[in-house]
Protein backbone atom coordinates (compact mmCIF):
# COMPACT_ATOMS: atom_id res chain seq x y z
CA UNK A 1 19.20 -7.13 -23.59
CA UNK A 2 20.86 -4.05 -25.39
CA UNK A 3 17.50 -3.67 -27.54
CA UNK A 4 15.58 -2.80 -25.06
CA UNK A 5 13.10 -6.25 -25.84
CA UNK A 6 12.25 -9.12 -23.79
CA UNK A 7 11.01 -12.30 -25.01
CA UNK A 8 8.64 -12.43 -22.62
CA UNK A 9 4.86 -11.09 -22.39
CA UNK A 10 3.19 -7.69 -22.70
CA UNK A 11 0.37 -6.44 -20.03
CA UNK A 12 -1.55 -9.13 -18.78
CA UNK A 13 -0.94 -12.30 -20.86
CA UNK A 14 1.12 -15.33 -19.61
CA UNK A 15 4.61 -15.80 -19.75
CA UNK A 16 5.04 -18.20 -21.96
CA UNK A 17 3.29 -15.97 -25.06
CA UNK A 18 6.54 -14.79 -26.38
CA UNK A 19 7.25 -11.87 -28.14
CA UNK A 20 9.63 -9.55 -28.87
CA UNK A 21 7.97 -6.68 -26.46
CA UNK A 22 9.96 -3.32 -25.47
CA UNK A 23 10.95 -3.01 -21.98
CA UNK A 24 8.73 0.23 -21.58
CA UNK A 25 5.73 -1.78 -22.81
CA UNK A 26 5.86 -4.59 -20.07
CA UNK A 27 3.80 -4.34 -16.90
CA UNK A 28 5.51 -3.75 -13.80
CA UNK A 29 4.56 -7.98 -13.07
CA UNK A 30 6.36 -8.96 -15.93
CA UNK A 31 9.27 -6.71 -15.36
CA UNK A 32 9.45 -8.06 -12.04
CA UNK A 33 9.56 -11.73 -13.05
CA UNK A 34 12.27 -11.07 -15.89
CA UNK A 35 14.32 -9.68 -13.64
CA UNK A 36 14.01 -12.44 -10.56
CA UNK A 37 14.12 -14.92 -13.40
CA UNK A 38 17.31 -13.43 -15.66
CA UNK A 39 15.88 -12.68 -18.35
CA UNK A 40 16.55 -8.93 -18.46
CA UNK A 41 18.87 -6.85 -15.45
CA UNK A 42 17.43 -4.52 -13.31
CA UNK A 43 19.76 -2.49 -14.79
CA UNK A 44 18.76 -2.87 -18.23
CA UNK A 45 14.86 -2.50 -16.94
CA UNK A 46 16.60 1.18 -15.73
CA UNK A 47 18.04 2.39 -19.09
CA UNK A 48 15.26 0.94 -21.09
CA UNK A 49 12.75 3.80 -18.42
CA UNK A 50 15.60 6.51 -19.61
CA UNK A 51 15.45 5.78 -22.56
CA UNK A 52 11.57 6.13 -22.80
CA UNK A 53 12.01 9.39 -20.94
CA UNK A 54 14.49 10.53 -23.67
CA UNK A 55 12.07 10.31 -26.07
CA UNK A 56 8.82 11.19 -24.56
CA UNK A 57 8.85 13.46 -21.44
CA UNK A 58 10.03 16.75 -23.61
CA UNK A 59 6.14 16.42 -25.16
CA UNK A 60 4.57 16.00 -21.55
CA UNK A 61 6.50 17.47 -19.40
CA UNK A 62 5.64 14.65 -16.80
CA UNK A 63 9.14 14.22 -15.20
CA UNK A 64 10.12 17.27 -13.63
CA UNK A 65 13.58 15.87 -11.85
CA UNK A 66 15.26 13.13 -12.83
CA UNK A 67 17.59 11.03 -10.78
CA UNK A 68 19.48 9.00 -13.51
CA UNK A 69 23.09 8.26 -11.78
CA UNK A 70 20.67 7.24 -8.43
CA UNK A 71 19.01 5.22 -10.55
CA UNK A 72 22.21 3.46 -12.41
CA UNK A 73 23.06 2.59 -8.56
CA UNK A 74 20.62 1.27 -7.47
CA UNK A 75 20.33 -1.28 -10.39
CA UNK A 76 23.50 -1.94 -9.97
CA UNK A 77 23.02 -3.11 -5.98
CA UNK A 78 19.74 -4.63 -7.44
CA UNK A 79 21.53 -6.57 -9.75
CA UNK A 80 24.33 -8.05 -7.04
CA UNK A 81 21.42 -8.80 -5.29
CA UNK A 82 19.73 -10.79 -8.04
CA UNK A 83 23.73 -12.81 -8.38
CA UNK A 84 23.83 -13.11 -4.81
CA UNK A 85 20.60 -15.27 -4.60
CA UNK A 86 19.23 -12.78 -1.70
CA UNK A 87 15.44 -12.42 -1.29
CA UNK A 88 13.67 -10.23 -3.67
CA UNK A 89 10.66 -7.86 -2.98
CA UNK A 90 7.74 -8.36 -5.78
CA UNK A 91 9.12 -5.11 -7.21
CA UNK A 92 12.40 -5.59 -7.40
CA UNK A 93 13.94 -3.77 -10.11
CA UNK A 94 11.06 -2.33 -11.53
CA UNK A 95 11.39 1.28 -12.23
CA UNK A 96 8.71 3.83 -10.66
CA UNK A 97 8.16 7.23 -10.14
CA UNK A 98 7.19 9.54 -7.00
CA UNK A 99 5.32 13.09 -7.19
CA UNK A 100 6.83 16.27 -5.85
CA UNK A 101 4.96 16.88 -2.62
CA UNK A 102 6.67 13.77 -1.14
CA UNK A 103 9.65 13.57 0.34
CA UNK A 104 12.46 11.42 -0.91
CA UNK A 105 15.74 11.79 0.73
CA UNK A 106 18.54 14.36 -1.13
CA UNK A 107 16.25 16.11 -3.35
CA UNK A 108 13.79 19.09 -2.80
CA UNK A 109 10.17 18.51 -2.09
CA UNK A 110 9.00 22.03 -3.75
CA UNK A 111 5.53 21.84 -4.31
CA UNK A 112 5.48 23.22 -7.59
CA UNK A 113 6.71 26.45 -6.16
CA UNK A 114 10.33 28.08 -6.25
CA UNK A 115 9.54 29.05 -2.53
CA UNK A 116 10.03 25.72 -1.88
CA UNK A 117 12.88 24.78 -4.15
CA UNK A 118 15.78 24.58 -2.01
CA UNK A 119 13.46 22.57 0.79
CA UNK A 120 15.41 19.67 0.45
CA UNK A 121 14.27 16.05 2.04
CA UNK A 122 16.46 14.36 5.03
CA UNK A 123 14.61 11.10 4.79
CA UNK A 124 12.11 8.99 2.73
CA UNK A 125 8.36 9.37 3.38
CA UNK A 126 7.78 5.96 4.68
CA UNK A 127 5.57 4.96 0.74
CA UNK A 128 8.63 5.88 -0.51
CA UNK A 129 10.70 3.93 1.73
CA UNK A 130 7.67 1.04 1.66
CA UNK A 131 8.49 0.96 -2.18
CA UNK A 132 12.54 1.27 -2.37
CA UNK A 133 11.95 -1.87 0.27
CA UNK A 134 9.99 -3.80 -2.37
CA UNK A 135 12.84 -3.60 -4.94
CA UNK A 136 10.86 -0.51 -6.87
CA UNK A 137 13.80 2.00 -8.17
CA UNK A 138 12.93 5.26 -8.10
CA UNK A 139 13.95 7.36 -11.35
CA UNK A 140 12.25 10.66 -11.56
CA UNK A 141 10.18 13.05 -9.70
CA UNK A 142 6.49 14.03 -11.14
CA UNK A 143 4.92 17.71 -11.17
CA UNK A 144 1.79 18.49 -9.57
CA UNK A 145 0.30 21.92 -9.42
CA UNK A 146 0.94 24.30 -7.07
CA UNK A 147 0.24 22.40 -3.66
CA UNK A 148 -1.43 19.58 -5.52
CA UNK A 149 -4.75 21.43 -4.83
CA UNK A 150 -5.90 21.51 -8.84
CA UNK A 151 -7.49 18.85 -11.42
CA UNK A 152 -5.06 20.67 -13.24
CA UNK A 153 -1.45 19.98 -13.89
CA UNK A 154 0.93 23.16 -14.06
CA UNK A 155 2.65 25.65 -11.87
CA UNK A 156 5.18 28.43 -12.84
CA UNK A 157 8.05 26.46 -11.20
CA UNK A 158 8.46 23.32 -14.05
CA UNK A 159 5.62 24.46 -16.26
CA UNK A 160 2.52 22.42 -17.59
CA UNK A 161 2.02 18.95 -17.99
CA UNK A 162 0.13 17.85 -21.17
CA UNK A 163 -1.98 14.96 -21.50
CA UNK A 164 -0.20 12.53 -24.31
CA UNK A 165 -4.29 11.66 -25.19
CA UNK A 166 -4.39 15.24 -26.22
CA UNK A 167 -2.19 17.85 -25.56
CA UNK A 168 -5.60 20.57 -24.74
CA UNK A 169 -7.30 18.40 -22.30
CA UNK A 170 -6.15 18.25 -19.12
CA UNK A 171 -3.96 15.63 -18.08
CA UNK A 172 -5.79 15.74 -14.95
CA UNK A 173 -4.21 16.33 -11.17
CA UNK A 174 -3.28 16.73 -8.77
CA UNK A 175 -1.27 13.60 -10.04
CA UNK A 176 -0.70 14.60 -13.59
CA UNK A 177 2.67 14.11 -13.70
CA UNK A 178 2.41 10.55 -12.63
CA UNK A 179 -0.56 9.53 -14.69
CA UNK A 180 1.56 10.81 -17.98
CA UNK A 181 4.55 8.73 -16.83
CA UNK A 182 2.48 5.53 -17.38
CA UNK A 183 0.53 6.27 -20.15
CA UNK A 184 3.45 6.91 -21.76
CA UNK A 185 5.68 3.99 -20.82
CA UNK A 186 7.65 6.08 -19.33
CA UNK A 187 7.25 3.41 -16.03
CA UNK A 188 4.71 1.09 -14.87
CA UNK A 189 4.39 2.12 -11.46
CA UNK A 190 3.37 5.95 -10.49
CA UNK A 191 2.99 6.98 -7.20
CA UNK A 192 0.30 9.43 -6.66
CA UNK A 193 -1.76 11.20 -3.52
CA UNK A 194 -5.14 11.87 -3.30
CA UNK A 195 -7.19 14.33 -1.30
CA UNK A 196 -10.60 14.91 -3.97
CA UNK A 197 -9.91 12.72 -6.72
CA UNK A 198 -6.10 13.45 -7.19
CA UNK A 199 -5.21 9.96 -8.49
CA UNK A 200 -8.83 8.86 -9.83
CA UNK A 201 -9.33 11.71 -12.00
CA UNK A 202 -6.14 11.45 -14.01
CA UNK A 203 -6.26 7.84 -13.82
CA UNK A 204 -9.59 8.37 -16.02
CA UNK A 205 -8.55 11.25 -18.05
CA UNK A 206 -5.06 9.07 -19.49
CA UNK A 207 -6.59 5.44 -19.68
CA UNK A 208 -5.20 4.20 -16.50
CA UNK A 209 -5.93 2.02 -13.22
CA UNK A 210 -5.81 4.40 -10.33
CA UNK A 211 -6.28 3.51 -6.24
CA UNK A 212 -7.32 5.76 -3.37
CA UNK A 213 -6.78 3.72 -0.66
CA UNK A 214 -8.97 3.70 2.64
CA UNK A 215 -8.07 5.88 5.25
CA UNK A 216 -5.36 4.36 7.19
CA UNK A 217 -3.97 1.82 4.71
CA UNK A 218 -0.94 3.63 3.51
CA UNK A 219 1.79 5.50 5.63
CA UNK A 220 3.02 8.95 4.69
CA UNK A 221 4.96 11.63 6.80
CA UNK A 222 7.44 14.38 5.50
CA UNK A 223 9.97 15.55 7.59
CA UNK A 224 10.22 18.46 5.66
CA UNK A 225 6.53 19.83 6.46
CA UNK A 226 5.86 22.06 9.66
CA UNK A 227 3.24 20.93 11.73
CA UNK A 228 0.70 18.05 11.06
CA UNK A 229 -0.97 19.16 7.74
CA UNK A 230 -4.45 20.75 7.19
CA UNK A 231 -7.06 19.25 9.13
CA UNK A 232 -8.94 18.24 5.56
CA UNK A 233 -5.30 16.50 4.60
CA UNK A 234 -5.51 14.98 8.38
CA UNK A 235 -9.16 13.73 7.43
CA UNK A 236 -9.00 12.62 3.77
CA UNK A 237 -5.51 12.57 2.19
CA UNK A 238 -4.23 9.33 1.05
CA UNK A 239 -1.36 7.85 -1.06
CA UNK A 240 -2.03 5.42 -3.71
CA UNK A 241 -0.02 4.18 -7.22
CA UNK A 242 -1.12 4.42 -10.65
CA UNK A 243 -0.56 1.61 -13.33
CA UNK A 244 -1.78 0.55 -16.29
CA UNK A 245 -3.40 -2.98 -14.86
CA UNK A 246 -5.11 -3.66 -12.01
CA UNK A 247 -2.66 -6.20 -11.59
CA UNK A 248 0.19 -3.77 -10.74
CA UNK A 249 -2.08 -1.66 -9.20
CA UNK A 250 -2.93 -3.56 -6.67
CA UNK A 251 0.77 -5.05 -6.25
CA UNK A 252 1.84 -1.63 -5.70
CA UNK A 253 -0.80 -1.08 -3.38
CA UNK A 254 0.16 -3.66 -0.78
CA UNK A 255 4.30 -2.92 -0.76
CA UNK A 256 2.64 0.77 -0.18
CA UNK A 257 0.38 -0.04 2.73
CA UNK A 258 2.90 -0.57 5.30
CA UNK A 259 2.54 0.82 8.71
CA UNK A 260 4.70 3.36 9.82
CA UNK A 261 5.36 4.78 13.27
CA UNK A 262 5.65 8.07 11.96
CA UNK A 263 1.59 8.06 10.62
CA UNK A 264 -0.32 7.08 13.76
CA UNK A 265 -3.39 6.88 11.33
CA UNK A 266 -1.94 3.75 9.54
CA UNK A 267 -2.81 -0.20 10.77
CA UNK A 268 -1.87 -3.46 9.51
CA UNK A 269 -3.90 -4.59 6.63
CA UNK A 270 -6.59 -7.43 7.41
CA UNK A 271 -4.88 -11.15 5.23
CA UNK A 272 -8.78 -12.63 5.85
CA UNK A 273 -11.64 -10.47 4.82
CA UNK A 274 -15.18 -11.74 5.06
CA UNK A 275 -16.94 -13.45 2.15
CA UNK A 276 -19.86 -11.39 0.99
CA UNK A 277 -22.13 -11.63 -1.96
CA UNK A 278 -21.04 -10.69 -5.35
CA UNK A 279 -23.52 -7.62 -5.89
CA UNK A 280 -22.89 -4.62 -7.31
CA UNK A 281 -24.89 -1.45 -6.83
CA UNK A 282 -24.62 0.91 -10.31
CA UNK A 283 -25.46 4.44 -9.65
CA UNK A 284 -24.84 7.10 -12.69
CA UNK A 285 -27.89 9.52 -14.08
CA UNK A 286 -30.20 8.39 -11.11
CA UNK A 287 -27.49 10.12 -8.81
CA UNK A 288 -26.69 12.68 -11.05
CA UNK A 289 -28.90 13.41 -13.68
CA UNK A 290 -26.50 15.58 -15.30
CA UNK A 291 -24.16 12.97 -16.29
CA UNK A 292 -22.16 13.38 -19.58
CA UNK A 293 -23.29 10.58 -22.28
CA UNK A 294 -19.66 9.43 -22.19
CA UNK A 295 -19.71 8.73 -18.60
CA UNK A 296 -23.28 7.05 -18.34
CA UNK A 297 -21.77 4.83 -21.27
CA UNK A 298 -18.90 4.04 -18.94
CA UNK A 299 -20.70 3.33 -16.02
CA UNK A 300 -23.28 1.04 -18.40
CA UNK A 301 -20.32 -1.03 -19.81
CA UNK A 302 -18.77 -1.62 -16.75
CA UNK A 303 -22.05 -2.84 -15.18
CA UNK A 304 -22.53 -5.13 -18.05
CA UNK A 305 -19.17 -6.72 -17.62
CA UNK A 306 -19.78 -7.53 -14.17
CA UNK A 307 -23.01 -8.84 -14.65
CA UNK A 308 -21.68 -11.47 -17.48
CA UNK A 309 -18.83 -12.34 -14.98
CA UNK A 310 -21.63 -13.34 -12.63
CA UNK A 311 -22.31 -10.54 -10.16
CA UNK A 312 -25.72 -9.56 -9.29
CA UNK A 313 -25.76 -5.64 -10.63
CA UNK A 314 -28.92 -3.18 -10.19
CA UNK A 315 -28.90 0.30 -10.34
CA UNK A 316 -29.47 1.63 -6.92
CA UNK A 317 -28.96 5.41 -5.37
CA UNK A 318 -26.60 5.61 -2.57
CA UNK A 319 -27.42 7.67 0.61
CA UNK A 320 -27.01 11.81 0.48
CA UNK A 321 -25.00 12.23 -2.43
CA UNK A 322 -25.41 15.91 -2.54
CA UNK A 323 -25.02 16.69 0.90
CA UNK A 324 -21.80 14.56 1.14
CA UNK A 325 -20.66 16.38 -1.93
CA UNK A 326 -21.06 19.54 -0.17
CA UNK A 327 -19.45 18.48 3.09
CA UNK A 328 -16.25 18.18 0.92
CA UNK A 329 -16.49 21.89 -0.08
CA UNK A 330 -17.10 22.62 3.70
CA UNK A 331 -14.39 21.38 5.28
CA UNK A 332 -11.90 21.75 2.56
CA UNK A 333 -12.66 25.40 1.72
CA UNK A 334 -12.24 27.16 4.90
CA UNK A 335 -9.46 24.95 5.59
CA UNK A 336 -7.33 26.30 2.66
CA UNK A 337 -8.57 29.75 3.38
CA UNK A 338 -7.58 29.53 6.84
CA UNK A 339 -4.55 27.80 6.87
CA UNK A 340 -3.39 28.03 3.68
CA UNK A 341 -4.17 31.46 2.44
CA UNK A 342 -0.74 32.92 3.39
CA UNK A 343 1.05 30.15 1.32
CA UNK A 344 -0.70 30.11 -1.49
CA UNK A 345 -0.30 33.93 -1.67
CA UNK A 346 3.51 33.58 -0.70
CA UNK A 347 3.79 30.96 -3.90
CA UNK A 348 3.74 33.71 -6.50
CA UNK A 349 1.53 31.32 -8.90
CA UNK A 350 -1.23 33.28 -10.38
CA UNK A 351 -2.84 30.13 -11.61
CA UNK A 352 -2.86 28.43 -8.14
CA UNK A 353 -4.62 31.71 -6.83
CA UNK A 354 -7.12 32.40 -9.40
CA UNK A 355 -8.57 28.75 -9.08
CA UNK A 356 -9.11 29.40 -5.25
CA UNK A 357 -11.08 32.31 -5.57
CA UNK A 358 -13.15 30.78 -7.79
CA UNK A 359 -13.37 27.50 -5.79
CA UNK A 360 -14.55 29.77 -3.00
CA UNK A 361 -17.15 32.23 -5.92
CA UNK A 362 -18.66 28.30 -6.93
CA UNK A 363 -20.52 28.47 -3.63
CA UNK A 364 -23.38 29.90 -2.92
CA UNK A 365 -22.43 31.50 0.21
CA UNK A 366 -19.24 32.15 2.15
CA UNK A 367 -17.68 28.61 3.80
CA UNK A 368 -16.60 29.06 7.79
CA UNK A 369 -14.46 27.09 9.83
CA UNK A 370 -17.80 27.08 11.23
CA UNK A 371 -19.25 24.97 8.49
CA UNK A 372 -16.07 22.93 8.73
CA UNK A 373 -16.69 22.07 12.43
CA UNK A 374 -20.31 20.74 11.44
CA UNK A 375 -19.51 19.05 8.65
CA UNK A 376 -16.84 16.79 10.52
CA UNK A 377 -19.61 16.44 12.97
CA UNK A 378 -21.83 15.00 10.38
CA UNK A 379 -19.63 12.90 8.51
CA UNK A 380 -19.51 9.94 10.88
CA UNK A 381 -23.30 9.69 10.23
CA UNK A 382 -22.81 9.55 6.72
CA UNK A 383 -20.01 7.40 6.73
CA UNK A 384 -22.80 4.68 8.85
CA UNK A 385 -25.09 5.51 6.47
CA UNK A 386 -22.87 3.87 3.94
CA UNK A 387 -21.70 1.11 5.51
CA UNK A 388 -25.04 -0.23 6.05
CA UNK A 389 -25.58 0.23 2.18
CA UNK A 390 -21.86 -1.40 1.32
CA UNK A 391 -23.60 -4.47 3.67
CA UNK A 392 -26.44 -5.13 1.25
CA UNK A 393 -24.41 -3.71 -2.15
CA UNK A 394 -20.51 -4.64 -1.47
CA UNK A 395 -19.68 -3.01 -4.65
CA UNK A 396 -20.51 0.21 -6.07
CA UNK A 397 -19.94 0.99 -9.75
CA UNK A 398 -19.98 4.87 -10.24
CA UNK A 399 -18.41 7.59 -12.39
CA UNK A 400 -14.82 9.02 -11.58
CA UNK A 401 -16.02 12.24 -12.99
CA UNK A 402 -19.83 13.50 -14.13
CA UNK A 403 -17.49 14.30 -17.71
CA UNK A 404 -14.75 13.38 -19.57
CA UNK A 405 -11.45 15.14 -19.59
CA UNK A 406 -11.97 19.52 -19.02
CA UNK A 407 -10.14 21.55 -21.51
CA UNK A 408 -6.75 21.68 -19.79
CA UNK A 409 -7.26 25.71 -18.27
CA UNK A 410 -11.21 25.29 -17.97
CA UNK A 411 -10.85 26.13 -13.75
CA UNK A 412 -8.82 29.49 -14.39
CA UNK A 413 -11.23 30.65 -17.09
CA UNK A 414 -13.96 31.82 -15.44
CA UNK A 415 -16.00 31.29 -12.12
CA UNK A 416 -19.07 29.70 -13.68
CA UNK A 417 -16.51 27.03 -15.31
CA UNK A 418 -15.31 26.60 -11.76
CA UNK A 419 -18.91 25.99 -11.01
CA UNK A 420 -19.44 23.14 -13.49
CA UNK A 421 -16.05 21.86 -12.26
CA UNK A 422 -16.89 21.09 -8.33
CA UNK A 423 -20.18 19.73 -9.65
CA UNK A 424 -19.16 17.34 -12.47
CA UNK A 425 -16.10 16.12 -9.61
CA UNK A 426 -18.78 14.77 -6.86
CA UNK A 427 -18.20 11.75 -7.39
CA UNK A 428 -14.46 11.78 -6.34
CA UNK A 429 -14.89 14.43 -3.09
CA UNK A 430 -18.36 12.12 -1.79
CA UNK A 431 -15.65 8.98 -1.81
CA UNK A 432 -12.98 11.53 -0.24
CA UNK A 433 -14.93 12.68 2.47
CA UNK A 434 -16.19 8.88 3.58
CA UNK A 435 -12.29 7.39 3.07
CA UNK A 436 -13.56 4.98 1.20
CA UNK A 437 -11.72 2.88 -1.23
CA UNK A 438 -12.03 3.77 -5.03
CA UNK A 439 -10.75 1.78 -7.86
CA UNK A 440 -10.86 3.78 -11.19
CA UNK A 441 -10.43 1.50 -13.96
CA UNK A 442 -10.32 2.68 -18.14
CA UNK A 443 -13.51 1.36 -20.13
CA UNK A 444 -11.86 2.28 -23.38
CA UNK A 445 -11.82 5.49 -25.48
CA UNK A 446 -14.78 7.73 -26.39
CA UNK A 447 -15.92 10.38 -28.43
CA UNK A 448 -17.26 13.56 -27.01
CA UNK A 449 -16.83 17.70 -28.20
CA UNK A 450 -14.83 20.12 -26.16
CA UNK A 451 -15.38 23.71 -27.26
CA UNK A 452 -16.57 22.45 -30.38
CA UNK A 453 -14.03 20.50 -31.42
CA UNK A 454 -14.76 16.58 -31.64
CA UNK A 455 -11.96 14.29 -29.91
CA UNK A 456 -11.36 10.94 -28.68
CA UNK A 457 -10.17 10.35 -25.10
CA UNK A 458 -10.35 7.75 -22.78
CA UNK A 459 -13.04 6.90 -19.96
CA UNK A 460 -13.56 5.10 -16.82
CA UNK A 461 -15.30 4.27 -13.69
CA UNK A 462 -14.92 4.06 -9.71
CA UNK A 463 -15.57 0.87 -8.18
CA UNK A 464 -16.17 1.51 -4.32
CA UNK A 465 -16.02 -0.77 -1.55
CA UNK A 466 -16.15 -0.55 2.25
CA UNK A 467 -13.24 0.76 4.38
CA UNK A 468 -10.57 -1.64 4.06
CA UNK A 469 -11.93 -3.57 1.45
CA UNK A 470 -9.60 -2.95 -1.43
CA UNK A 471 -9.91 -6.41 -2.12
CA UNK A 472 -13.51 -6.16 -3.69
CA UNK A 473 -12.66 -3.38 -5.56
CA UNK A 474 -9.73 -5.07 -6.99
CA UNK A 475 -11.88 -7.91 -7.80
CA UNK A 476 -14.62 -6.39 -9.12
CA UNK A 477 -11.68 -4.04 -11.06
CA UNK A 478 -10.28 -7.71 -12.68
CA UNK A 479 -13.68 -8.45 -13.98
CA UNK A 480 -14.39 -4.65 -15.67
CA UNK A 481 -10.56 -4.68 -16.62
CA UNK A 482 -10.87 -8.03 -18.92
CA UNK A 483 -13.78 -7.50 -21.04
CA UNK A 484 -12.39 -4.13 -22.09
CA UNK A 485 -9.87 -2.87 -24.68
CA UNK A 486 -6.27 -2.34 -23.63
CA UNK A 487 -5.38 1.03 -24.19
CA UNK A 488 -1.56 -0.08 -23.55
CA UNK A 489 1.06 2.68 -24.07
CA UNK A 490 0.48 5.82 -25.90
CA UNK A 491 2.75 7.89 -27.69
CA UNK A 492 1.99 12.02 -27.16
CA UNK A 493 -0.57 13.00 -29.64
CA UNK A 494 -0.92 16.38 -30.51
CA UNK A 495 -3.72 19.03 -29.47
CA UNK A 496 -7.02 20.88 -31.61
């Protein structure tokens, strides 16, 4: 369809409520299901994406290397494919993006550093490989900052990323580059990673469903890294996609969470889970009492749309909050001094480097591989601790973030904004350090000051479940997800 419209229907209404809807405003369901059907080519699904990038990525900067020709191709073979009457993954022709610190064969996984520039990739991570196999075309590469080891999207290699909410506030990161790609329509699939809140935070700060995945659920090896990866990476890194419905996200979840051989962490996924009660624990100022007024109206919205879909809901404090917090700084921070110092040095990024030292001046003390060692020791205690809560309260409704959307350089400003920073992200680094499952989901736009300016962003929450049970939190996600607003697709918006 030359237009770049379907007759078909936009995010999350039925098929047969036609409309003339652009391509770039479709979920990645109903892309899907006009291409298996005929209604639109993969093909034309492919330009329509360019096209979107054409006219939106110079303002966000979220596409750092694009792959058009690679993508022409393969919507070509998806096409014969579709003519051909072969099977068809639930993806299939739906175009998606992957982030820079993952390989994908023939192009350069470079970290957001030029040291790493020429590094090019002899094979597919297997999530990108679990995607291609899906029918998912991949046709650009997202930034990240420097080692994806900010809330913070920039690097001197491609530059900043810039929230299309609100060009000052941060787009959020590590996955910045892949949240802006949805929000903008850009695609309707992001792939993301997610070590301390990497894919929930910028979820949150651009309106969008987000997934960190339990340990184990989703395969990921690059050939192109030496050695095995930190042991905090080892311990709590995790791929997961970002959409703009639970619906996709939680398609693109399962074509994701394949085993590979190559990730001995990685198991098949259960097909029967247990039933267990519909109860929802809702923790937000009782956990943290410094909690932003946006956020604790997030968190109470959510927890009154689950309790008029018919869960049980009761605000209830989860085990050691703080001290799991703190475990995250303990094993993380002496692992990127130790093992990463030389690297990070070696990446000639001044940003990167100035928001270490002040992760490491937030503490009150000086972190040892030491504290590391103990921490791992404690965290399977925790992590039982939890699971015996998650057997009385199978959901738990928190925030993503203790605020809204930083100003997009607060980390690099000064240590005491660095301070604030690790504290107001608990919430995400807690859920890190157990490997639990979070869900963020948007619960519309609010109104808040930054810096004494007044500005309108959007907010969310984490839904939590047990290890391995994605499916609550996608279920309790469905019910949050329908009795709010649809942010949709936004066009970039300027800044103050």
């Amino acid at each position: 369809m030359s237009d770049g419209t379907a007759a078909s229907f936009a995010e999350g209404s039925a098929p047969d409520q036609a409309s003339s809807t652009p391509l770039h405003m479709l979920d990645a369901g109903a892309q899907a299901r006009l291409v298996r059907e005929g209604g639109v080519t993969a093909t034309r699904l492919v330009e329509a994406s360019l096209a979107r990038i054409d006219a939106v990525n110079p303002a966000v900067n979220a596409i750092v290397r694009r792959m058009d020709d690679e993508a022409l191709a393969a919507a070509a073979a998806a096409d014969r494919a579709v003519a051909e009457g072969r099977p068809l993954g639930p993806l299939h022709g739906v175009p998606v993006t992957i982030k820079i610190n993952i390989d994908q064969q023939g192009h350069p996984t470079d970290n957001g550093t030029a040291v790493y520039r020429d590094l090019i990739a002899p094979a597919d991570n297997p999530v990108v490989a679990n995607l291609k196999r899906a029918g998912a075309i991949v046709v650009g590469r997202t930034n990240a900052p420097v080692y994806s080891m900010r809330w913070f999207t920039d690097n001197t290699l491609h530059g900043p990323t810039y929230n299309p909410w609100h060009r000052d506030l941060t787009v959020g990161g590590s996955s910045g580059g892949a949240a802006a790609s949805v929000a903008t329509g850009m695609v309707a699939i992001a792939h993301g990673n997610d070590i301390g809140g990497s894919v929930r935070f910028p979820a949150m700060c651009n309106g969008l469903v987000g997934l960190r995945p339990s340990y184990g659920r989703v395969p990921s090896f690059n050939a192109t890294a030496k050695g095995g990866g930190s042991v905090a990476a080892q311990l709590m890194a995790v791929q997961g996609p970002l959409a703009r419905t639970v619906r996709d996200t939680e398609t693109a979840f399962r074509v994701m969470a394949v085993p590979h051989v190559d990730d001995p962490r990685t198991r098949l996924m259960v097909a029967d889970h247990p039933a267990v009660p519909r109860r929802a624990a809702v923790v937000s100022t009782a956990g943290w009492p410094d909690c932003h007024p946006a956020v604790r109206d997030a968190v109470d919205r959510a927890a009154t749309a689950l309790a008029a879909a018919g869960w049980a809901v009761e605000e209830v404090v989860p085990p050691a909050l703080d001290e799991i917090h703190d475990m995250w700084a303990e094993i993380c921070i002496p692992d990127i001094m130790t093992l990463l110092a030389p690297a990070i040095a070696a990446a000639g990024d001044e940003n990167i480097r100035v928001a270490v030292d002040y992760w490491q001046r937030a503490w009150p003390r000086e972190l040892t591989p030491g504290d590391a060692l103990a921490a791992v020791a404690r965290r399977h205690g925790m992590l039982r601790l939890w699971q015996r809560f998650f057997e009385t309260w199978p959901v738990l409704v928190m925030p993503v973030s203790l605020e809204p959307a930083f100003h997009r350089l607060a980390d690099i400003r000064s240590p005491e904004e660095a301070r604030r920073i690790m504290r107001a992200q608990g919430p995400l680094m807690v859920i890190s350090v157990l490997g639990l499952p979070g869900l963020s989901v948007p619960t519309g736009l609010a109104g808040f000051n930054v810096e004494g300016h007044d500005v309108t962003m959007p907010t969310g929450v984490q839904l939590v479940a047990a290890p391995e049970r994605e499916d609550l939190c996608f279920a309790a996600g469905r019910d949050v997800e329908a009795a709010m607003p649809r942010l949709g697709v936004v066009d970039p918006r300027p800044g103050f």
